[in-house]
N, C-alpha and C. Protein backbone atom coordinates (compact mmCIF):
# COMPACT_ATOMS: atom_id res chain seq x y z
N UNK A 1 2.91 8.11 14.53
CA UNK A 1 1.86 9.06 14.22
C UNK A 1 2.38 10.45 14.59
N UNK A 2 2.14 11.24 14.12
CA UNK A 2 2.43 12.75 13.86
C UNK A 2 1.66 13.53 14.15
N UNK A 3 1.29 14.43 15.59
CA UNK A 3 0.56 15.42 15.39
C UNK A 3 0.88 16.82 14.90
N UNK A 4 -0.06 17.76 14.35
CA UNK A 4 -0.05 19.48 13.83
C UNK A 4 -1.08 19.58 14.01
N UNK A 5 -0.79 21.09 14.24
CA UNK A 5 -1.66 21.96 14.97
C UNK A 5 -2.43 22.30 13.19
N UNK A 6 -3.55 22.58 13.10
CA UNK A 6 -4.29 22.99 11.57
C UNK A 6 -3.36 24.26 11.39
N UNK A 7 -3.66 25.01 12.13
CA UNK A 7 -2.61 26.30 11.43
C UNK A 7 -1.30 26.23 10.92
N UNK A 8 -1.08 25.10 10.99
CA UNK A 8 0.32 24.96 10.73
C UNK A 8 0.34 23.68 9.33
N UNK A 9 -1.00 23.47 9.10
CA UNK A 9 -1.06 21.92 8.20
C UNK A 9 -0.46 22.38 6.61
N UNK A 10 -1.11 23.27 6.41
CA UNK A 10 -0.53 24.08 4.73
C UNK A 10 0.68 23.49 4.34
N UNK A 11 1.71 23.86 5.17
CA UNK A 11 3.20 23.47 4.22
C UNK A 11 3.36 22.26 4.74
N UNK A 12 2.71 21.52 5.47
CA UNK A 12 2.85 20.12 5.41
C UNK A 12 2.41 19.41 4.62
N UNK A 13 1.49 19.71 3.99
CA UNK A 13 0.42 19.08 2.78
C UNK A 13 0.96 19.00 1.92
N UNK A 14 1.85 19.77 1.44
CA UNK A 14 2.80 19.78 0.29
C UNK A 14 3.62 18.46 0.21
N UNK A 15 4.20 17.81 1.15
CA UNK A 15 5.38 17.03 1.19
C UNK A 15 4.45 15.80 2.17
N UNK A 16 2.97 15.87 2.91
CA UNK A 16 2.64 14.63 3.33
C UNK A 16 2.26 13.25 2.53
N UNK A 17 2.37 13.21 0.91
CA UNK A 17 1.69 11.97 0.23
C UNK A 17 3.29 11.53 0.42
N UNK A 18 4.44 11.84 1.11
CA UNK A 18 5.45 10.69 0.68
C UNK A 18 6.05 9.79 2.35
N UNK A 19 4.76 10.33 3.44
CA UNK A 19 4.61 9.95 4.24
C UNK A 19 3.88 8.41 4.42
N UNK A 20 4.27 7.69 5.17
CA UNK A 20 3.49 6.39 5.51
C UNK A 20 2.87 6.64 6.97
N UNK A 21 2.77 7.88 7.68
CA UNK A 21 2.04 7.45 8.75
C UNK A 21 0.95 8.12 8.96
N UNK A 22 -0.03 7.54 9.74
CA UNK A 22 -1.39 8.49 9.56
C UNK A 22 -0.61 10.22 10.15
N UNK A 23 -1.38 11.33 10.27
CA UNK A 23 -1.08 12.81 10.41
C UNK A 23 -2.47 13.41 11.66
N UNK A 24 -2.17 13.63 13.08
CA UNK A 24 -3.42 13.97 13.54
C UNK A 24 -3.75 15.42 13.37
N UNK A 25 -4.56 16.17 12.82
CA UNK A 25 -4.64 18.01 13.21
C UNK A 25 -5.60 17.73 14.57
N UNK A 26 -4.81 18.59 15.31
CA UNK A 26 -5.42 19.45 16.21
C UNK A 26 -5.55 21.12 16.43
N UNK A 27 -6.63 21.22 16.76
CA UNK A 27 -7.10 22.46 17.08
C UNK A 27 -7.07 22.74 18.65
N UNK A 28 -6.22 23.80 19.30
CA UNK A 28 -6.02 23.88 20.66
C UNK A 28 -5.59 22.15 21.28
N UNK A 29 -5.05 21.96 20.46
CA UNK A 29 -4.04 20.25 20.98
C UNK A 29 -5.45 19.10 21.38
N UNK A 30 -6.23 19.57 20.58
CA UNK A 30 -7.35 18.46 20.55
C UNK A 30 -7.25 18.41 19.53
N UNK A 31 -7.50 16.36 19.31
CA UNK A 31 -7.57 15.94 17.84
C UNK A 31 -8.93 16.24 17.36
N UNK A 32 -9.11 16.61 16.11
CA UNK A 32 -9.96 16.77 15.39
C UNK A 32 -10.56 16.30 13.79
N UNK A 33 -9.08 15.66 13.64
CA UNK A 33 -9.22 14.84 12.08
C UNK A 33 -7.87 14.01 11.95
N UNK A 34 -7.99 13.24 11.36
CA UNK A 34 -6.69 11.97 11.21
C UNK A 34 -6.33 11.85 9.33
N UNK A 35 -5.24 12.31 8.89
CA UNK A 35 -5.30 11.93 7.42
C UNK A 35 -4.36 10.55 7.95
N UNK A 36 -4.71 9.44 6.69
CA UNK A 36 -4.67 8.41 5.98
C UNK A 36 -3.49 8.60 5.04
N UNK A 37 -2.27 8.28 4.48
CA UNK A 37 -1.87 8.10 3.24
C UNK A 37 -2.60 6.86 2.65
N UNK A 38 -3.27 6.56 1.29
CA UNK A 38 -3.47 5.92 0.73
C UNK A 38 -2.80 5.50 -0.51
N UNK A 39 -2.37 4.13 -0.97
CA UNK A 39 -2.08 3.62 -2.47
C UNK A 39 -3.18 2.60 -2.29
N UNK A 40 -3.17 2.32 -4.18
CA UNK A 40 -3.98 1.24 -4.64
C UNK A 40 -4.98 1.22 -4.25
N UNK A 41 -6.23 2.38 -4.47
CA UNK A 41 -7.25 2.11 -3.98
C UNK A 41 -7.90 3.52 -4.82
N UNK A 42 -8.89 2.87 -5.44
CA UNK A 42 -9.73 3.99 -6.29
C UNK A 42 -11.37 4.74 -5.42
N UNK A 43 -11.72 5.40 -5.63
CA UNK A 43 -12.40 6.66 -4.88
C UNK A 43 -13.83 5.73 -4.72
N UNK A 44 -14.37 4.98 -5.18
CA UNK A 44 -15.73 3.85 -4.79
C UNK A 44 -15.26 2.82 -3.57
N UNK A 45 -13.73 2.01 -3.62
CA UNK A 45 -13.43 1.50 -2.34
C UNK A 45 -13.41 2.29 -1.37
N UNK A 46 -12.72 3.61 -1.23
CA UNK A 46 -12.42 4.27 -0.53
C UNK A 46 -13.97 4.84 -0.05
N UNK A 47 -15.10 5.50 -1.35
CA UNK A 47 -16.11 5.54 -0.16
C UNK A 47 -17.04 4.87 0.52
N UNK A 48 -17.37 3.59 0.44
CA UNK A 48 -17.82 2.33 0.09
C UNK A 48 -17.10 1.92 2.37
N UNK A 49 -15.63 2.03 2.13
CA UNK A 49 -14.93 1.80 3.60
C UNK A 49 -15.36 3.06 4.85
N UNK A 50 -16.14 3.82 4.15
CA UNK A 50 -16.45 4.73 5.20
C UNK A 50 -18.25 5.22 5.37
N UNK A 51 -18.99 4.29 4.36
CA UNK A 51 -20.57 4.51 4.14
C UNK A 51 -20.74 3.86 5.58
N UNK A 52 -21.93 4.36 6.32
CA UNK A 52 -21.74 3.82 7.89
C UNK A 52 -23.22 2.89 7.17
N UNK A 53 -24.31 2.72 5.85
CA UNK A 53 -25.19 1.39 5.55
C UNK A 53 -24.46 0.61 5.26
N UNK A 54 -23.10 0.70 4.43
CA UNK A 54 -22.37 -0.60 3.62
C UNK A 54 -21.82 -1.18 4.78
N UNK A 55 -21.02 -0.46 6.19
CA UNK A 55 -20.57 -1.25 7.32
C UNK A 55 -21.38 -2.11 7.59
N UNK A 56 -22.42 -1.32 8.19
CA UNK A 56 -24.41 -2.15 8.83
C UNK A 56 -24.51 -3.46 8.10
N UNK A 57 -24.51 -3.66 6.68
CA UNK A 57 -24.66 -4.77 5.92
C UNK A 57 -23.46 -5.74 6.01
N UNK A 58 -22.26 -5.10 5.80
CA UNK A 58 -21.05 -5.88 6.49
C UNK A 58 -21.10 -6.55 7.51
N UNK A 59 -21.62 -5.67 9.01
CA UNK A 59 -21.77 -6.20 9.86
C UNK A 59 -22.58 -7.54 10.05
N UNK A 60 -23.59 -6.86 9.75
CA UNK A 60 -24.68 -7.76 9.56
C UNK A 60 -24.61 -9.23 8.80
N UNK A 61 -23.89 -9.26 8.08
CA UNK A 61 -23.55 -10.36 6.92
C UNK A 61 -22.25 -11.17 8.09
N UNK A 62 -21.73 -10.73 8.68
CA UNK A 62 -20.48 -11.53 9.60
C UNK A 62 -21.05 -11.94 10.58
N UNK A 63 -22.40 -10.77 11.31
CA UNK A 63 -22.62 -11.62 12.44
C UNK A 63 -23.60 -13.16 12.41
N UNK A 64 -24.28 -12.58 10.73
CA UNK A 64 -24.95 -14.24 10.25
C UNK A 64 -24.24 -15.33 10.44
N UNK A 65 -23.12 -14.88 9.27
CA UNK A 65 -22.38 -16.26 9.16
C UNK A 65 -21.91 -16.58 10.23
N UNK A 66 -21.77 -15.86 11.70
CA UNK A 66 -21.03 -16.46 12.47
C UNK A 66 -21.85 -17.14 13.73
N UNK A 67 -23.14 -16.83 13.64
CA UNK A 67 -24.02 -17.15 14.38
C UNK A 67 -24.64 -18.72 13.46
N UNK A 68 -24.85 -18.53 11.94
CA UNK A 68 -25.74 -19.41 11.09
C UNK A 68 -24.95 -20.25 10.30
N UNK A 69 -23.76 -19.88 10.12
CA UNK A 69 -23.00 -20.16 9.45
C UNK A 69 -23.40 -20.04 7.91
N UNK A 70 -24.41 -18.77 7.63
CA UNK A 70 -24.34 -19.09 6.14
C UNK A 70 -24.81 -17.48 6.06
N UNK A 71 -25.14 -16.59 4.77
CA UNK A 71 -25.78 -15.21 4.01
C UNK A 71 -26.21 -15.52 2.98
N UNK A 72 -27.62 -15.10 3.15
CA UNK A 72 -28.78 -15.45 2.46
C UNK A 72 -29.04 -14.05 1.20
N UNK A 73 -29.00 -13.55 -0.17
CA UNK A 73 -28.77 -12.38 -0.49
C UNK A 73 -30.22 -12.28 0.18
N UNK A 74 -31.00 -12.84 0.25
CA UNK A 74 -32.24 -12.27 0.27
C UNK A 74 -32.54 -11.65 1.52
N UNK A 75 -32.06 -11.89 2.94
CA UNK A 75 -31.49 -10.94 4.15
C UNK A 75 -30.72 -10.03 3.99
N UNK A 76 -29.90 -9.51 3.01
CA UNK A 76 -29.43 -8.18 2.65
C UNK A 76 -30.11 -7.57 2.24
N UNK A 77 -30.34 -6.42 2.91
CA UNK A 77 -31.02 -5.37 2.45
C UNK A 77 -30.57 -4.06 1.24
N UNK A 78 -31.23 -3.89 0.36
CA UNK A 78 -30.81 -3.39 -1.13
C UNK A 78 -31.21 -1.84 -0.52
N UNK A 79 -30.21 -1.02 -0.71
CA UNK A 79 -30.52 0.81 -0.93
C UNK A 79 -31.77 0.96 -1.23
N UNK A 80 -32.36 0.24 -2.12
CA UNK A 80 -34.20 0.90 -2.49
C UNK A 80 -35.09 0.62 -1.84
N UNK A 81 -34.76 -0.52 -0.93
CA UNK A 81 -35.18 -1.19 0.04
C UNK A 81 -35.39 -0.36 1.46
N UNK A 82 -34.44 0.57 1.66
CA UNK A 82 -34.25 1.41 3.08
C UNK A 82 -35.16 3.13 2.86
């Protein structure tokens, strides 16, 4: 992992998609944001892995099965629903 300072991120951005490791910026040497390189992955997975309801339902759906051993759709709760 790689830290930069933000003031300095510009000409790194140029040449970071041929990087494989995450990139931390810090501001006054505190982290403040982490880039990701990503392949194979279109912009609905990608926001879908960071919705903090779709985790909740994730969660929620693992700790069933692991308690009940089964997920019922009808215990998932639907967006129109909330």
């Amino acid at each position: 992992m790689k830290t930069v300072e933000i003031s300095e991120i510009a000409s790194l951005l140029e040449n970071y998609g041929k990087s494989e490791q995450p990139l931390v910026l810090t501001r006054n040497g505190q982290p403040v944001a982490t880039l990701f390189p990503i392949e194979d992955i279109d912009m609905e997975t990608l926001s879908l892995s960071v919705n903090p309801k779709f985790i909740e339902i994730i969660e929620q759906s693992r700790k069933s099965q692991k308690e009940q051993g089964r997920v019922f759709l009808e215990d998932i709760p639907l967006p129109s629903e909330t």
